[in-house]
Protein backbone atom coordinates (compact mmCIF):
# COMPACT_ATOMS: atom_id res chain seq x y z
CA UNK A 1 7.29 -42.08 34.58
CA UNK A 2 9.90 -44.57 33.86
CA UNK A 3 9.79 -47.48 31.88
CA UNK A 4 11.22 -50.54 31.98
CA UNK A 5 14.86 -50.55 30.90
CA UNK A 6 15.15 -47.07 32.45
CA UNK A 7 14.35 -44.85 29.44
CA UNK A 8 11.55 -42.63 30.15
CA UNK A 9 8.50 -41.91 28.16
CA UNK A 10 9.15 -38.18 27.96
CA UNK A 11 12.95 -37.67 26.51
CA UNK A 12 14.97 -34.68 26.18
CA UNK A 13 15.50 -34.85 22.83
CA UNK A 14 11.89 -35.34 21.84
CA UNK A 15 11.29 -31.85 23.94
CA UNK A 16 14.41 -30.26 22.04
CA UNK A 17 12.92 -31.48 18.75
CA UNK A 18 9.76 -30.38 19.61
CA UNK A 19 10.60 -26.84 20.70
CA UNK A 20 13.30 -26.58 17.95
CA UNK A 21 10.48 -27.08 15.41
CA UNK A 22 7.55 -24.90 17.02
CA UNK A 23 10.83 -22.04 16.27
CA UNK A 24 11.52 -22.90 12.81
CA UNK A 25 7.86 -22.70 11.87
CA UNK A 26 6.91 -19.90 13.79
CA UNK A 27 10.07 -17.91 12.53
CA UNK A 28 9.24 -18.88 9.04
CA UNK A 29 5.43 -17.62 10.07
CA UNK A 30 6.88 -13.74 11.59
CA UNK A 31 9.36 -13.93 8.39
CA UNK A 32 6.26 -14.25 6.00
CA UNK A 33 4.20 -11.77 7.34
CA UNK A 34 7.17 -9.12 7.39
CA UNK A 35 8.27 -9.81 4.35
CA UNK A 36 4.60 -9.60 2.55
CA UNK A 37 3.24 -7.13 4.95
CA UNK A 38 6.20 -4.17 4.64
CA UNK A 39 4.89 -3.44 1.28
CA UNK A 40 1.55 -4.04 -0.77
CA UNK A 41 1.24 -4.74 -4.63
CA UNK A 42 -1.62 -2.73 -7.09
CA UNK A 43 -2.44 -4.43 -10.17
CA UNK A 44 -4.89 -1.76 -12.47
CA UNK A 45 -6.25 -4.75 -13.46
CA UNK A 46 -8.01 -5.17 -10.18
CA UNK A 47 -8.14 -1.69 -9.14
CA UNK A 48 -10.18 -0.61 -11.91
CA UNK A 49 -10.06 3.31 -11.50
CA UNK A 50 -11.23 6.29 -13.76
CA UNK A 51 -10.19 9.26 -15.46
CA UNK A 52 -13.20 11.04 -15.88
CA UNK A 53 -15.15 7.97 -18.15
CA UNK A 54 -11.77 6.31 -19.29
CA UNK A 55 -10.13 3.49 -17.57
CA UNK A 56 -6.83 4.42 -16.51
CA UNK A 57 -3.80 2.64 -17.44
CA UNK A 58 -0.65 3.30 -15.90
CA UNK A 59 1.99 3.99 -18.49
CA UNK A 60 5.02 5.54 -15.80
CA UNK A 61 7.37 3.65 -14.09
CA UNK A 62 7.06 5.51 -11.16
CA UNK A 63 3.97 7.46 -9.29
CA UNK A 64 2.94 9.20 -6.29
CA UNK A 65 -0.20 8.32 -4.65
CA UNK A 66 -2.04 10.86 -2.82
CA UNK A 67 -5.06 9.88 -1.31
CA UNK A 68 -7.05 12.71 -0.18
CA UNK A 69 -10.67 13.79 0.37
CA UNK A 70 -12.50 16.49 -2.44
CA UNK A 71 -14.64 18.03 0.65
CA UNK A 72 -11.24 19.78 2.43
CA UNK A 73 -11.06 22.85 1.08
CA UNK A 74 -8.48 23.96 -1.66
CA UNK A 75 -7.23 20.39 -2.22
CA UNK A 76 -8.09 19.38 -5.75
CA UNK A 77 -6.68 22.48 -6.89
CA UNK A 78 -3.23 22.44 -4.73
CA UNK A 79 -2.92 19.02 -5.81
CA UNK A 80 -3.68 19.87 -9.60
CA UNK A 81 -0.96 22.68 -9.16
CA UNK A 82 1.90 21.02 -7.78
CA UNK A 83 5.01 20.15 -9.42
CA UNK A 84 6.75 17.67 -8.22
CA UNK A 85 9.63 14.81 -9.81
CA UNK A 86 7.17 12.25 -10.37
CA UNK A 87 4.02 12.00 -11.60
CA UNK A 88 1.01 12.55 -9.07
CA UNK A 89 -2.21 9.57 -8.73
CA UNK A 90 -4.74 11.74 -6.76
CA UNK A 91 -7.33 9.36 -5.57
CA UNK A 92 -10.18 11.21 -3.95
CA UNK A 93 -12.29 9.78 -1.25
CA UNK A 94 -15.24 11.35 -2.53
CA UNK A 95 -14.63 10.55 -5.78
CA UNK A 96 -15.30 13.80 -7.54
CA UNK A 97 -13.98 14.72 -11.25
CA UNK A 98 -11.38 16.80 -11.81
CA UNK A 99 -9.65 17.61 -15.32
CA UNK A 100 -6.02 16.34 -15.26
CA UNK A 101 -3.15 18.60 -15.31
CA UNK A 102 0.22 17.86 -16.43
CA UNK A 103 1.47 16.49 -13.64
CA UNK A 104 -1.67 15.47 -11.29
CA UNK A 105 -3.84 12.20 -12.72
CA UNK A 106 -7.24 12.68 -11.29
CA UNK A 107 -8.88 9.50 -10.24
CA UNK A 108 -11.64 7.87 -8.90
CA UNK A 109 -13.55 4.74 -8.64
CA UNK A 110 -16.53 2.21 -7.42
CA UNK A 111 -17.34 2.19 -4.09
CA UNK A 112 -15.70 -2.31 -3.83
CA UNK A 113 -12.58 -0.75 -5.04
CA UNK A 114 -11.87 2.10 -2.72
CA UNK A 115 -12.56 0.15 0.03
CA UNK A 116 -10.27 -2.65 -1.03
CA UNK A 117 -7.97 0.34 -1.76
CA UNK A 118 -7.91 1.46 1.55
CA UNK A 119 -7.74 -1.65 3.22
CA UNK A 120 -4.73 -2.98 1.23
CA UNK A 121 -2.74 -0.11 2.06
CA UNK A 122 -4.01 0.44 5.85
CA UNK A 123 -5.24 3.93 5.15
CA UNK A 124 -6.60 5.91 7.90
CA UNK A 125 -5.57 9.51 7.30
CA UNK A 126 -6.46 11.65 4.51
CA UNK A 127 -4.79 13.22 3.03
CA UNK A 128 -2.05 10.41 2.96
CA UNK A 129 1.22 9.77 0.45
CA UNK A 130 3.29 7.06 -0.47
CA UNK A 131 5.08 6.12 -3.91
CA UNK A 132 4.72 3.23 -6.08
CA UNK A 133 7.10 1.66 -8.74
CA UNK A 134 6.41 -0.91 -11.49
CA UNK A 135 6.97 -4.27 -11.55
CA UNK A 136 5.47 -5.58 -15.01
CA UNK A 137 2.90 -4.43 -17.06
CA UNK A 138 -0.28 -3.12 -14.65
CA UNK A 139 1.44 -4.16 -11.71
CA UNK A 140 3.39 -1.83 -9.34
CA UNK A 141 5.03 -2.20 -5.90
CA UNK A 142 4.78 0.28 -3.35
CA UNK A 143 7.83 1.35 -3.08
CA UNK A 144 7.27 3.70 0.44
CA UNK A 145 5.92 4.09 3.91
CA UNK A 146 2.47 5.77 3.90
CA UNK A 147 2.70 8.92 5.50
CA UNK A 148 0.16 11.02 6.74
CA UNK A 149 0.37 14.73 5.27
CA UNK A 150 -0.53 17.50 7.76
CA UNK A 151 -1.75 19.33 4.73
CA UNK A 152 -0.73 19.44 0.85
CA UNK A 153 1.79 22.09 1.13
CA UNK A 154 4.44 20.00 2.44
CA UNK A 155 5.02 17.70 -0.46
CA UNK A 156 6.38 20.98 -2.71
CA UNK A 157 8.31 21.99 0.56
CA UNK A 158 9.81 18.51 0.57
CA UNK A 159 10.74 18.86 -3.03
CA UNK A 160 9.51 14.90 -4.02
């Protein structure tokens, strides 16, 4: 449609604009939900878990997380026997009790919190690994991929 003094309603540059725009803010949209979506945050604060009837407080800088499930045989006491670099968080689906060792933190928590747990960190495998780092005080950073473990002998293999 044209208007009078031949400029039409419908202008290239108002299309250009337009499209030009829709990019920036859906690139800024994609950018966003990489950047926050690669890798999840745990506050303690929030995730209120236990060691045995004590609250745990993180006091590493670093951890491994191994979420795993009590009920598959052998596991709470391959995963209370491993030595690895870092320090182990065992978080068991089940949430059964286990004495700490030296190297394995045994700990579980309310029903609100493992689901939030697992739905943070998109965990659909058990048992599953990834690593977390600190940030400030109660807060950490994972600081890995989660992986799904075939079965608990291959983080000692792997040397972690």
């Amino acid at each position: 449609m044209a208007r009078k003094g031949g400029k039409s309603l419908f202008s290239l540059s108002t299309l250009l604009a337009s499209f030009f725009g829709a990019a920036m803010v859906a690139g800024a949209f994609a950018y966003f939900n990489y950047k926050f979506s690669e890798y999840k945050f745990i506050d303690f604060k929030d995730f209120v878990y236990y060691e045995k009837s004590d609250i745990f407080k993180p006091s590493k800088k670093e951890y491994i997380i191994v979420f795993y499930s009590s009920r598959e045989k052998g596991t709470m006491d391959k995963l209370a026997n491993l030595n690895l670099n870092l320090p182990i968080l065992a978080i068991d689906y089940y949430n059964r009790v286990r004495t700490n060792t030296s190297k394995t933190t045994f700990l579980r928590s309310g029903t609100n919190t493992s689901l939030k747990f697992i739905q943070r960190f998109n965990i659909y495998d058990s048992p599953s690994i990834f690593f977390i780092k600190k940030v400030k005080d109660s807060l950490y950073k994972q600081d890995s991929m989660i992986r799904k473990l075939d079965n608990l002998d291959e983080l000692e293999e792997q040397k972690l």
